[in-house]
N, C-alpha and C. Protein backbone atom coordinates (compact mmCIF):
# COMPACT_ATOMS: atom_id res chain seq x y z
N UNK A 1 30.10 139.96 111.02
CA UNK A 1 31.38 139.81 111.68
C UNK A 1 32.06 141.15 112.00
N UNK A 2 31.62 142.33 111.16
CA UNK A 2 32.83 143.22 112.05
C UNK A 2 31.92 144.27 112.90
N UNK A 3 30.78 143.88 113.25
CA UNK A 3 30.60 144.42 114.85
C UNK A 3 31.41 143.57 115.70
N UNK A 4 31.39 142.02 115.62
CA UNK A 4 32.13 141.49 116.20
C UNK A 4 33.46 141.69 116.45
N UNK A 5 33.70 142.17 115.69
CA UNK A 5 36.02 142.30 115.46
C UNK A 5 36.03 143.56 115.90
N UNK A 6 34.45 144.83 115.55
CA UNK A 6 34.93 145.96 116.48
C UNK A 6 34.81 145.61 118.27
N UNK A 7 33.94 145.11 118.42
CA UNK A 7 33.78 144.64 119.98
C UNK A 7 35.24 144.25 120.34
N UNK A 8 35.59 143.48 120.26
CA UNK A 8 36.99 142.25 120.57
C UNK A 8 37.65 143.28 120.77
N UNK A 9 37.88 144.25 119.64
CA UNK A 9 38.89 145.16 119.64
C UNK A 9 38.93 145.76 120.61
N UNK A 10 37.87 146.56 120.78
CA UNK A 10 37.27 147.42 122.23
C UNK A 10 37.53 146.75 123.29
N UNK A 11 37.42 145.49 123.58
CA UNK A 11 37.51 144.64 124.96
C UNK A 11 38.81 144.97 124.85
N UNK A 12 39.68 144.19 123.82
CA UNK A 12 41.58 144.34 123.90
C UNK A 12 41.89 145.40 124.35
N UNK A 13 41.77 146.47 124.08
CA UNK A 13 42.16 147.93 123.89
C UNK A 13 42.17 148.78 125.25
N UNK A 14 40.50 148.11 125.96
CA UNK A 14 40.34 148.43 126.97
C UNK A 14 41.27 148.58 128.38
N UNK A 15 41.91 149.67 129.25
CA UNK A 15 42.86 149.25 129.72
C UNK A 15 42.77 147.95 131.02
N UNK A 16 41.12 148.12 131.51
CA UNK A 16 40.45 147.57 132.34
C UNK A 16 40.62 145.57 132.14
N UNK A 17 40.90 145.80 130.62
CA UNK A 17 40.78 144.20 130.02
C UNK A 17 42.21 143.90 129.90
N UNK A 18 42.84 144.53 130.03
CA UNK A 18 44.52 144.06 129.89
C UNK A 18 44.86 142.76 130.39
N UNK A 19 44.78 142.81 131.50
CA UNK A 19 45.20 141.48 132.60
C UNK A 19 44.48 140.36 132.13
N UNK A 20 42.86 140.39 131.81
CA UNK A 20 41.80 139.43 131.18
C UNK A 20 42.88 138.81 129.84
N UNK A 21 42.66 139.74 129.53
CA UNK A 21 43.41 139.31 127.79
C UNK A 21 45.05 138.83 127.89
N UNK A 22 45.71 139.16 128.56
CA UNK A 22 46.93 139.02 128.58
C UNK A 22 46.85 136.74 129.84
N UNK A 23 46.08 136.92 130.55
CA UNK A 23 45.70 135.89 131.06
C UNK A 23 45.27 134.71 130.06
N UNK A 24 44.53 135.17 129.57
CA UNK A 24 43.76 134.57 128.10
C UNK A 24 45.06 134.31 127.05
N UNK A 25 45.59 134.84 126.55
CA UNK A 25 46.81 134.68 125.76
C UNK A 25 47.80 133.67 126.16
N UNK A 26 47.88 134.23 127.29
CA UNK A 26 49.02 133.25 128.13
C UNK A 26 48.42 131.74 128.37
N UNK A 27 47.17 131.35 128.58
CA UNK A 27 46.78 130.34 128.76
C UNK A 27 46.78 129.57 127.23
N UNK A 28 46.44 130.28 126.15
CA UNK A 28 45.92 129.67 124.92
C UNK A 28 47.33 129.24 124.20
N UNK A 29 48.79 130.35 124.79
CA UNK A 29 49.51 129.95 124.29
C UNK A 29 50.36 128.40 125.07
N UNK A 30 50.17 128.54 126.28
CA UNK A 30 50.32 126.98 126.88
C UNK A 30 50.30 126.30 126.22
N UNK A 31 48.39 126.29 126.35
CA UNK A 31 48.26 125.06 125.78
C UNK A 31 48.40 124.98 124.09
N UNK A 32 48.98 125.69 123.20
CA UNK A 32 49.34 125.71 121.82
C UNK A 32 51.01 125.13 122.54
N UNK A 33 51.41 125.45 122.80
CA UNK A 33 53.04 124.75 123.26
C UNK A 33 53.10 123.69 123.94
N UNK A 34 52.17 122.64 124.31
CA UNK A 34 51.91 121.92 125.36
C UNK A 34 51.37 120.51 124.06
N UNK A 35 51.09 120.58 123.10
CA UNK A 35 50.91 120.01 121.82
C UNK A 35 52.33 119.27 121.09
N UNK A 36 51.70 117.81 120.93
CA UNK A 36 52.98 117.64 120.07
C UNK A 36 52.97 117.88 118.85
N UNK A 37 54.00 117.90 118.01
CA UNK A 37 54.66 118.64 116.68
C UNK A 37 53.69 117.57 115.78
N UNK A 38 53.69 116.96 116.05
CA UNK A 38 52.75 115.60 114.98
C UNK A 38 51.50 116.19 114.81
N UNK A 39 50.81 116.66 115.69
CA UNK A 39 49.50 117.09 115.75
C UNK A 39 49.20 118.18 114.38
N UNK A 40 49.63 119.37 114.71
CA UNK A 40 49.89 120.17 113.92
C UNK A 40 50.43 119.92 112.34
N UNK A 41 51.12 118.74 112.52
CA UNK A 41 51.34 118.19 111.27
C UNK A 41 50.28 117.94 110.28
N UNK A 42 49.07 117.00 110.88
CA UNK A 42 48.02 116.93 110.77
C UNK A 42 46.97 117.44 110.54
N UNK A 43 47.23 118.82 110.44
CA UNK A 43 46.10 119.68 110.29
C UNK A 43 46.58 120.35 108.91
N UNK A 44 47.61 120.12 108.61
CA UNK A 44 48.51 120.51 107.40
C UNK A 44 48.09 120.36 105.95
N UNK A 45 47.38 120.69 105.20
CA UNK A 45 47.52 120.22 103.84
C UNK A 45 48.86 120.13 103.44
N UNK A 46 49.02 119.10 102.29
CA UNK A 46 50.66 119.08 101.64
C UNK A 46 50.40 120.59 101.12
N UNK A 47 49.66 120.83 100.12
CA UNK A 47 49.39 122.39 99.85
C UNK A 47 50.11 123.66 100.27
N UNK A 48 49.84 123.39 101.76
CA UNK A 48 49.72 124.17 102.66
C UNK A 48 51.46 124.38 103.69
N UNK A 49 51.81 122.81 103.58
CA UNK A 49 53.10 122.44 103.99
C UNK A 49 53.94 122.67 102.78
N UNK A 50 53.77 123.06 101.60
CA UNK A 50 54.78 123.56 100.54
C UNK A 50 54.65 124.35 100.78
N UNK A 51 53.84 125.50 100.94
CA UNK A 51 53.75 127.22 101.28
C UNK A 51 54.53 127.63 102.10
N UNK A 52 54.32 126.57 103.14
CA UNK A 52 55.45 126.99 104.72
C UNK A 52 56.33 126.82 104.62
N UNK A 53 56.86 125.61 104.24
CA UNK A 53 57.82 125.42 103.36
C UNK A 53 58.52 126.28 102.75
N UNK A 54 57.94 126.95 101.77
CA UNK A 54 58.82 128.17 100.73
C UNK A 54 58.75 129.37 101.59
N UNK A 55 57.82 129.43 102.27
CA UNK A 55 57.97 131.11 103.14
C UNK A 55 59.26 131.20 104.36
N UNK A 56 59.19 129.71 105.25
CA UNK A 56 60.12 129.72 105.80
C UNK A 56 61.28 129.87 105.27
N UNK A 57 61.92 128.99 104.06
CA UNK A 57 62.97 129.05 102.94
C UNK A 57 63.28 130.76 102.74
N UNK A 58 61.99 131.90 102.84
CA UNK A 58 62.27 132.79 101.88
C UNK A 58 62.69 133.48 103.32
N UNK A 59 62.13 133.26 104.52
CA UNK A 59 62.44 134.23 105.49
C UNK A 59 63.78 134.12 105.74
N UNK A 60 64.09 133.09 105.86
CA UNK A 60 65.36 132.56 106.31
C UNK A 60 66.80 133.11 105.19
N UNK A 61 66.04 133.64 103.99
CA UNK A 61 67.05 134.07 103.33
C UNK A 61 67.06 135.86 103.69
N UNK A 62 65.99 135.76 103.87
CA UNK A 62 66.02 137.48 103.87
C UNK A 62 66.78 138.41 105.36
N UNK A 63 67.60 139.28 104.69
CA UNK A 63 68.78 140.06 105.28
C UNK A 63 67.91 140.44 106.38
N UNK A 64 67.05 141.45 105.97
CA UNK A 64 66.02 142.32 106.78
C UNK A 64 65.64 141.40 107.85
N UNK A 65 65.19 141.06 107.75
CA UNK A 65 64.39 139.84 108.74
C UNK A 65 65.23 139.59 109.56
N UNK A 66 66.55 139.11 109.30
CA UNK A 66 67.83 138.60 110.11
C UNK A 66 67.79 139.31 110.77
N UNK A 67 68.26 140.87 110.41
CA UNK A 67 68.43 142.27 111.47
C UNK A 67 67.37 142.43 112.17
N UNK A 68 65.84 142.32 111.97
CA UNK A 68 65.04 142.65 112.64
C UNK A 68 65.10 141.35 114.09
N UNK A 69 65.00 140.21 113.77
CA UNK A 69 64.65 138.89 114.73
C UNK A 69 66.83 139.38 115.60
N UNK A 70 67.62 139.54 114.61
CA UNK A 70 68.89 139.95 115.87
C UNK A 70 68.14 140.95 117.00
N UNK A 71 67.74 142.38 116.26
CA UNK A 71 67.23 143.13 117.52
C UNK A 71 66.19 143.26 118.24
N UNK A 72 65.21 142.06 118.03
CA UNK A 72 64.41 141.93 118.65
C UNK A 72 65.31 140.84 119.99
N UNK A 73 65.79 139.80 119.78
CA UNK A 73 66.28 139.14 120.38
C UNK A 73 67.62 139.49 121.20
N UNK A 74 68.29 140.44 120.65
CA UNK A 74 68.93 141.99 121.89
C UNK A 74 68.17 142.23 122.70
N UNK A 75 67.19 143.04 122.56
CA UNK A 75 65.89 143.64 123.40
C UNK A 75 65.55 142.87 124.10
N UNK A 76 65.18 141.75 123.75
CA UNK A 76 64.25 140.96 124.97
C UNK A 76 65.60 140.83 125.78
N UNK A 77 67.32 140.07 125.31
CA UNK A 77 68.06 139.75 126.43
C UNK A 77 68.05 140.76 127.49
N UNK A 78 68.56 142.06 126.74
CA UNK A 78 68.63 143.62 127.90
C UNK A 78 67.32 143.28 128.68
N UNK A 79 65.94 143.31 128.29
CA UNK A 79 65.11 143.49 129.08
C UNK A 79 64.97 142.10 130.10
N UNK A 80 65.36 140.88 129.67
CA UNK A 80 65.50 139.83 130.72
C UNK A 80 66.66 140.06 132.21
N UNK A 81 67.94 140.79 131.61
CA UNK A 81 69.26 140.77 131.95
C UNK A 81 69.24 142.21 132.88
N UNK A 82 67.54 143.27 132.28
CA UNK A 82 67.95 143.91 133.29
C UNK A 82 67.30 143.86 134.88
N UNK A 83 66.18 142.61 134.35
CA UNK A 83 64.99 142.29 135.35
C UNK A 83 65.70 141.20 136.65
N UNK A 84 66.40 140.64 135.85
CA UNK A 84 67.33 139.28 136.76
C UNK A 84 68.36 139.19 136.71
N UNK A 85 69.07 140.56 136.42
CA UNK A 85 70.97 140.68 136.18
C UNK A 85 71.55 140.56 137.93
N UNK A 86 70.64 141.16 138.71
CA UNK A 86 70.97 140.94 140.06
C UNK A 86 70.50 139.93 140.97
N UNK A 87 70.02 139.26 140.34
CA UNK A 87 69.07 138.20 141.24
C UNK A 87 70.28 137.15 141.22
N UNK A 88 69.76 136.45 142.24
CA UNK A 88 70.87 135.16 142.44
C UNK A 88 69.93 133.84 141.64
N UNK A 89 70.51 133.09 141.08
CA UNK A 89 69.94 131.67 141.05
C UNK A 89 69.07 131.23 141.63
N UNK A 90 69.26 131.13 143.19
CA UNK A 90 68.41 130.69 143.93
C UNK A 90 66.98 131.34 144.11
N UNK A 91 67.11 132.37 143.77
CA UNK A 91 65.99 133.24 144.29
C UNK A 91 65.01 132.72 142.78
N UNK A 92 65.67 132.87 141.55
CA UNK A 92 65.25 132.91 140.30
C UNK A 92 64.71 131.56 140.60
N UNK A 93 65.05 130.55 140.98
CA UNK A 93 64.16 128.95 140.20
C UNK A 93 63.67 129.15 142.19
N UNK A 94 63.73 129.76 142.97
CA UNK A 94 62.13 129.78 144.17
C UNK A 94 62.78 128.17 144.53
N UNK A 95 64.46 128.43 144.82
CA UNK A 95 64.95 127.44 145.33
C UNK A 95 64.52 126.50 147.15
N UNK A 96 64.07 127.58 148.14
CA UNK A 96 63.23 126.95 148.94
C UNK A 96 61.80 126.41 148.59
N UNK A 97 61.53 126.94 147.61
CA UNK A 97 59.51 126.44 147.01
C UNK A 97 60.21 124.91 146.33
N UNK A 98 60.70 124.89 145.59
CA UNK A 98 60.92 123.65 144.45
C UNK A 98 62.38 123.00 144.85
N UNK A 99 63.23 123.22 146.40
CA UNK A 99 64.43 122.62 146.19
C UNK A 99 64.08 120.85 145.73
N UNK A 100 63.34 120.22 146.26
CA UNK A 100 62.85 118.48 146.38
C UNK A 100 62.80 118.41 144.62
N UNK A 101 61.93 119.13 144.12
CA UNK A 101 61.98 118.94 142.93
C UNK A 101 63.22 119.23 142.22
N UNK A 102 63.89 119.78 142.12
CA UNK A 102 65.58 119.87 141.57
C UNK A 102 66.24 118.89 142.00
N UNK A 103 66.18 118.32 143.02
CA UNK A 103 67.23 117.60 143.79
C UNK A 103 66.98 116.34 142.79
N UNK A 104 65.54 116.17 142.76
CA UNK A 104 65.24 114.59 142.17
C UNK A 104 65.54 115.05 140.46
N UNK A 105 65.47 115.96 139.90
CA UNK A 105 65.77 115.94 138.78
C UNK A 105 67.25 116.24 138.12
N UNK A 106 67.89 116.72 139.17
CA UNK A 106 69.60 116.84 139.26
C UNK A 106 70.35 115.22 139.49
N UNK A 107 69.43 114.85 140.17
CA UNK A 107 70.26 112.94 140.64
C UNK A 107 69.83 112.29 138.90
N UNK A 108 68.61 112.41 138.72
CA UNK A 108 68.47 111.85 137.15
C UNK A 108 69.31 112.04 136.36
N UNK A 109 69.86 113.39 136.51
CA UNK A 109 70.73 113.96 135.46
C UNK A 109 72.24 113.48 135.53
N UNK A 110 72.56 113.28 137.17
CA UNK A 110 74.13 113.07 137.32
C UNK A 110 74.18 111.80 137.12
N UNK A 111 73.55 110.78 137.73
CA UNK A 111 73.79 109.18 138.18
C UNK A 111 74.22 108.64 136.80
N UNK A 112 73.37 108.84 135.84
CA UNK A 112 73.87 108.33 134.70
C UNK A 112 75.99 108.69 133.88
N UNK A 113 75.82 110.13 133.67
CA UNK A 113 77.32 110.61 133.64
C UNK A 113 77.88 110.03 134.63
N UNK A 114 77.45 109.80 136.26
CA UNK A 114 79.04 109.51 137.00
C UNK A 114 78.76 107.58 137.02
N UNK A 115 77.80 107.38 136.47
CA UNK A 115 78.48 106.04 136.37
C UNK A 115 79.13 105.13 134.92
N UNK A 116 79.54 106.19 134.17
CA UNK A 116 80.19 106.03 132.44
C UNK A 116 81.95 106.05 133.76
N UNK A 117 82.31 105.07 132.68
CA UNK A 117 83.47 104.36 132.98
C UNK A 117 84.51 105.10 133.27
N UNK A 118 84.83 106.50 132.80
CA UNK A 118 85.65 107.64 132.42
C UNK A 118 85.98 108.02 133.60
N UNK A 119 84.22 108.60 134.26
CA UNK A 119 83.86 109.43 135.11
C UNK A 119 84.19 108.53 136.31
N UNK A 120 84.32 107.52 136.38
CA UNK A 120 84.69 106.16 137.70
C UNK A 120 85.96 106.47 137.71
N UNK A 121 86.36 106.29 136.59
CA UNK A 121 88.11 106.26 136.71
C UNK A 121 88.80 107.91 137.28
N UNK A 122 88.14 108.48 136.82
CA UNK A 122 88.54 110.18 137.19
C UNK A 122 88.55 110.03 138.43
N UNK A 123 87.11 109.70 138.90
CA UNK A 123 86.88 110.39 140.77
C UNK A 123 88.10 108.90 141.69
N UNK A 124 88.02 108.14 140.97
CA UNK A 124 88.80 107.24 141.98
C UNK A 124 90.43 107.90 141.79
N UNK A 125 90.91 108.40 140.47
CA UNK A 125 92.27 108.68 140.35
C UNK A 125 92.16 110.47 141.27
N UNK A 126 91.07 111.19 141.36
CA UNK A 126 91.19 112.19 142.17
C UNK A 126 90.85 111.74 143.68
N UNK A 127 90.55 110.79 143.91
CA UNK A 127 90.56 110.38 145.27
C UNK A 127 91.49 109.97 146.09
N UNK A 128 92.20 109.13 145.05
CA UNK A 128 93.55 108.70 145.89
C UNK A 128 94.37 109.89 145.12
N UNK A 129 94.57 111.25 144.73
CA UNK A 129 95.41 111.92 145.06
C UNK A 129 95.23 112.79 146.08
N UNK A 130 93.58 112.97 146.39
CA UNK A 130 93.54 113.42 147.80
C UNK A 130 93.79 112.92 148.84
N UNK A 131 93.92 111.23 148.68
CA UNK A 131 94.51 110.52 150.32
C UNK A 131 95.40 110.64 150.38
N UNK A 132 96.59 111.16 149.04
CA UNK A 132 98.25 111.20 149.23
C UNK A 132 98.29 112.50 149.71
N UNK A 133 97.49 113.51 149.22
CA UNK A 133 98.07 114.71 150.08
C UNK A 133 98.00 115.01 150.92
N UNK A 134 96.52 114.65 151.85
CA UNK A 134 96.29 114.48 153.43
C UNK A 134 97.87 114.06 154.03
N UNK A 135 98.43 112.91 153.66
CA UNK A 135 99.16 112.42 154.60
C UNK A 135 100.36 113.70 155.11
């Protein structure tokens, strides 16, 4: 095995393999996120789920850790905020590529809220104060 792990290494390292590997990553992590939570459950010893268990418990207490995951999670915002601080919305979600698809997933989202009883009574009581002020 560690001609093998030196090879791998060498491929990673390589600057030629960057894009390969970074492609590769990105795909493996998909499909690791693309998995439901049950699954993984399953592969779990109880053993194994007390360990995670107590490590998560211990991370979660530890100061250090806090400060480190705050400035890591600074960093990435600056570096998101400085890539798309000027971009508009539209440009960001490739609003002419996918408008059809928003549209149908924006009506899913509203129809339900504007037809709760509240939301009826609001737009009809802002409606007829817009027909009184027309006049």
């Amino acid at each position: 095995m560690p001609m093998i792990q030196s090879q791998a290494t060498a491929f990673a390292i390589n600057r030629d393999n960057q894009r390969i590997l970074l492609d590769f990553t990105r795909s493996i992590i998909r499909q690791l996120l693309d998995e439901p939570l049950e699954h993984y459950a399953g592969m779990i010893s109880a053993g194994q789920r007390k360990k995670a268990t107590t490590l998560v418990r211990q991370a979660v207490d530890d100061a250090k850790l806090g400060g480190l995951m705050r400035t890591v999670a600074l960093a990435l915002w600056d570096d998101f905020y400085a890539r798309v601080g000027d971009k508009r919305v539209g440009d960001l979600l490739r609003l002419e590529e996918h408008a059809a698809w928003l549209a149908a997933r924006c009506v899913e989202m509203i129809l339900p809220v504007l037809s709760r009883p509240h939301m009826i009574r609001f737009m009809a009581t802002e409606s007829a104060r817009a027909g009184t002020q027309r006049l």
